[in-house]
Protein backbone atom coordinates (compact mmCIF):
# COMPACT_ATOMS: atom_id res chain seq x y z
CA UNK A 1 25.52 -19.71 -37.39
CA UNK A 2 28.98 -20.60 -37.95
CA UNK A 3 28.30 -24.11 -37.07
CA UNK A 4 25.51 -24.47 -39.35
CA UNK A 5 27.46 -23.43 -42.51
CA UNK A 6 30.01 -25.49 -41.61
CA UNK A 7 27.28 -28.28 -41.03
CA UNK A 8 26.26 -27.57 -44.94
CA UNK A 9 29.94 -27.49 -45.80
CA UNK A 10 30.67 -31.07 -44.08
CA UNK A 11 27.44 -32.62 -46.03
CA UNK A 12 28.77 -31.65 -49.44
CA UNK A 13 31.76 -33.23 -49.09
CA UNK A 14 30.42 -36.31 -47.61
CA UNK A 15 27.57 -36.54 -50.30
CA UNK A 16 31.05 -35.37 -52.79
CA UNK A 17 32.51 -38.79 -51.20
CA UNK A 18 35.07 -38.13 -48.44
CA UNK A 19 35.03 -40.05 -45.99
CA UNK A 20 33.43 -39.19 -42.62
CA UNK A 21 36.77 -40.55 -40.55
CA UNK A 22 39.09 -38.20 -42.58
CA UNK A 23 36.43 -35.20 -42.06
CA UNK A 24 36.57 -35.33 -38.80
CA UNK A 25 40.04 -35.51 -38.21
CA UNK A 26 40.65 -32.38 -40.70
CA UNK A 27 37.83 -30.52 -38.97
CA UNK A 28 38.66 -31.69 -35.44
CA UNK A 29 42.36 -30.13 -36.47
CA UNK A 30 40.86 -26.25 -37.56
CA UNK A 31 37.58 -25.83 -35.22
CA UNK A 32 38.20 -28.38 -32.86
CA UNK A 33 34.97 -29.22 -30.67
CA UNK A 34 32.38 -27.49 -32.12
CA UNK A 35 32.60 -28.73 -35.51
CA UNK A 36 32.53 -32.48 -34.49
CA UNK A 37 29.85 -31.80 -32.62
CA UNK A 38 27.95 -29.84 -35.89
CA UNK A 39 29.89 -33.29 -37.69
CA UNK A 40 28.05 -35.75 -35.58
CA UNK A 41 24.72 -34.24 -35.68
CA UNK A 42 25.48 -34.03 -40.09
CA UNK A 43 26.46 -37.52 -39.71
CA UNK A 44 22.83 -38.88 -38.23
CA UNK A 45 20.84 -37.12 -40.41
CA UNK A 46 22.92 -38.18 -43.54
CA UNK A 47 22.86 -41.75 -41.61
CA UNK A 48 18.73 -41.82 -42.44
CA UNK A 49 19.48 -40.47 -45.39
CA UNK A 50 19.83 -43.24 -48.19
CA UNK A 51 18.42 -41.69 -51.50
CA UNK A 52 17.18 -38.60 -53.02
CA UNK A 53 13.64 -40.14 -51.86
CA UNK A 54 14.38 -40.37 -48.42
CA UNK A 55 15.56 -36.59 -48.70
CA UNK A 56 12.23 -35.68 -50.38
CA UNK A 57 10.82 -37.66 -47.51
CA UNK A 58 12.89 -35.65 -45.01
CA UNK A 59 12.29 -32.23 -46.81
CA UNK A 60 8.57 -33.09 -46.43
CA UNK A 61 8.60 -33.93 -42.55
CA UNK A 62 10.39 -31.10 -41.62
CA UNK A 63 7.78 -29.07 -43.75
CA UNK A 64 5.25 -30.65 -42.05
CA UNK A 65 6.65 -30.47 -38.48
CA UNK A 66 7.36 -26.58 -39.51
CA UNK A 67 4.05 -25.99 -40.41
CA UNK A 68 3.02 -27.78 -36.92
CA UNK A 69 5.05 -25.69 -35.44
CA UNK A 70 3.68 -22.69 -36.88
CA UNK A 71 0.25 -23.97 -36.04
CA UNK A 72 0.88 -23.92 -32.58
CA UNK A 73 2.69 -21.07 -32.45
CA UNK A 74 -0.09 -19.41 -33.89
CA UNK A 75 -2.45 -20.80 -30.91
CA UNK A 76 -0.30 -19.94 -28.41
CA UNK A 77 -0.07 -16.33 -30.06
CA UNK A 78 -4.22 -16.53 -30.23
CA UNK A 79 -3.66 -17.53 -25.96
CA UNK A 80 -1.78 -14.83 -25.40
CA UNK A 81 -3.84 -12.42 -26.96
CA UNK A 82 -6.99 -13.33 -25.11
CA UNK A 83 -5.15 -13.31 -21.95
CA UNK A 84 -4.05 -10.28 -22.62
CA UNK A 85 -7.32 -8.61 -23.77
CA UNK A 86 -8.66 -10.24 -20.66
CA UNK A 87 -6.74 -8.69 -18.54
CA UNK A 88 -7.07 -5.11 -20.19
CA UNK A 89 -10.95 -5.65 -19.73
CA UNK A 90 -10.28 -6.66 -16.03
CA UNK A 91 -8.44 -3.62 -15.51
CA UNK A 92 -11.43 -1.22 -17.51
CA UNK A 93 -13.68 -3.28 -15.03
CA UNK A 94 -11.79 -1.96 -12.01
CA UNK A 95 -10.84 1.39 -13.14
CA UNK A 96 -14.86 1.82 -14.32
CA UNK A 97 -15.44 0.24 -9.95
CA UNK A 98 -12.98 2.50 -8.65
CA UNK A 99 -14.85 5.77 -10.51
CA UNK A 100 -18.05 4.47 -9.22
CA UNK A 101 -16.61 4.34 -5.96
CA UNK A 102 -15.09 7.99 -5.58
CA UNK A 103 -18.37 9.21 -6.49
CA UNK A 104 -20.78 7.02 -4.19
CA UNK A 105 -18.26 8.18 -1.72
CA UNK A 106 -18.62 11.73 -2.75
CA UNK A 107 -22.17 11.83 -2.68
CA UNK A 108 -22.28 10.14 0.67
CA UNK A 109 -19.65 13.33 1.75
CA UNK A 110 -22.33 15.64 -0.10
CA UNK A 111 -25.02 13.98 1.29
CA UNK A 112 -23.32 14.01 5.08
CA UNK A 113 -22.21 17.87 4.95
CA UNK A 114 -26.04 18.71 4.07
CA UNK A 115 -26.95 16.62 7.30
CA UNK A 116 -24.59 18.71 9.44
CA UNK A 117 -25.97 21.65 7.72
CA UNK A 118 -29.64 20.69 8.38
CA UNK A 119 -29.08 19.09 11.81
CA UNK A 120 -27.28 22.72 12.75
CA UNK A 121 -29.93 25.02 11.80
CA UNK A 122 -32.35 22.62 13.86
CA UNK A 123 -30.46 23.34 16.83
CA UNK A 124 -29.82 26.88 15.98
CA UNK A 125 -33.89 27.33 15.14
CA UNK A 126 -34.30 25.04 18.49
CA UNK A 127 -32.31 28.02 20.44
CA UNK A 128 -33.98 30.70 18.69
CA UNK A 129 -37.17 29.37 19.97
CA UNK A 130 -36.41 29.24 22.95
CA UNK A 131 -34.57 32.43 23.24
CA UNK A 132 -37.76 33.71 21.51
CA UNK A 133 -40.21 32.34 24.40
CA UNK A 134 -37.82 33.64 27.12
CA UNK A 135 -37.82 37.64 25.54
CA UNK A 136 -41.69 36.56 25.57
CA UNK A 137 -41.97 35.83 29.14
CA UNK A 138 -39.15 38.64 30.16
CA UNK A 139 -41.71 40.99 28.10
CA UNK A 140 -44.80 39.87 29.37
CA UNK A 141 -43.83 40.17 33.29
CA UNK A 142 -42.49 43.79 32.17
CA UNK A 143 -45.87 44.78 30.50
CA UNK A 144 -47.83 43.13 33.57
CA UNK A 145 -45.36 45.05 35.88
CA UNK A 146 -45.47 48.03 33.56
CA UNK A 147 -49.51 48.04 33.56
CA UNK A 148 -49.71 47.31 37.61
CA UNK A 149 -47.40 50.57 37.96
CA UNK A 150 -49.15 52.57 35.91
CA UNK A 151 -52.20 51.48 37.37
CA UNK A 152 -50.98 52.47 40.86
CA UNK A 153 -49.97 55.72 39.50
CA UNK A 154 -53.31 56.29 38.20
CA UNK A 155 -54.69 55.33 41.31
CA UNK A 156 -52.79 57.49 43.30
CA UNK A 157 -53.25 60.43 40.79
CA UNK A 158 -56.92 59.51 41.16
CA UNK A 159 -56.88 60.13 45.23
CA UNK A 160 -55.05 62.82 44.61
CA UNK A 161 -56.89 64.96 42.44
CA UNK A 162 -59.97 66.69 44.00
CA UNK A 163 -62.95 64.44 43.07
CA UNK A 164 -65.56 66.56 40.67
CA UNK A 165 -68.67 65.98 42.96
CA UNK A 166 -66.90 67.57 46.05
CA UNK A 167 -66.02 70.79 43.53
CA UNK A 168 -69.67 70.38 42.37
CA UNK A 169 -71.25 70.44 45.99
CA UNK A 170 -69.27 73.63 46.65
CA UNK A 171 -70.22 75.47 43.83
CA UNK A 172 -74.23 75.14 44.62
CA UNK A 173 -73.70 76.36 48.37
CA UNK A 174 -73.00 79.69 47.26
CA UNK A 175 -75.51 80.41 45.60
């Protein structure tokens, strides 16, 4: 900044009509480098410089490459921007595959615990069953045993017992 006002400074008195060789020596004496170089870059542009034409001209390329500038600025601005909305959409893309994810994978976990569940009460009706037809069979051969018991009870009661015709025959011989 410093350099540019004593740029400005340097110009005024050259335009004012000092000579550049005696600026440069009184400058190189107070700033020492930095204002020869701020000197040297005066001195080419007041070099092209002849009139108060060629400054218009000068005033109006500048403008121009400042409005180029601007211009391109303003499409590398419009770049970025895209880029970044881009990548914002990418990353609502992924998040919105990521959700997706969690819940195909949750309703596969839903879907696999109700499996297990189903597959467990087939085996559990599976051993039912067939704890059902053994208590079937165990009761079956206890009712047949059961029934041939009582029916050699009977049968024994039955041989036992005096038979009604023998009681019968001895009641009519008395008489």
């Amino acid at each position: 900044m410093l350099g540019f006002f004593i740029g400005i400074i340097l110009t005024i008195l050259v335009v004012a009509g000092l000579s550049v060789q005696a600026l440069r020596r009184w400058s190189q004496r107070l700033f020492g480098d930095l204002l020869v170089a701020a000197l040297t870059n005066v001195e080419t542009e007041l070099s092209s410089i002849k009139s108060m034409s060629d400054l218009s001209a000068k005033v109006k390329e500048l403008r121009e490459e400042l409005e180029a500038l601007q211009a391109a600025t303003a499409r590398k601005q419009e770049e970025f921007d895209r880029r970044e909305r881009d990548v914002e959409h990418k990353i609502g893309l992924e998040r919105k595959r990521q959700e997706l994810e969690q819940q195909k994978q949750q309703l596969e976990l839903t879907a696999s615990k109700r499996e297990a569940i189903v597959q467990l009460r087939e085996e559990n009706l599976a051993a039912d069953r067939k704890r059902f037809a053994e208590q079937m069979e165990f009761h079956d051969q206890r009712f047949t045993q059961e029934v041939t018991y009582l029916k050699e009870i009977i049968g024994d009661i039955a041989k036992r017992l005096p038979s009604a015709e023998i009681y019968a025959n001895l009641s009519n011989d008395k008489k």
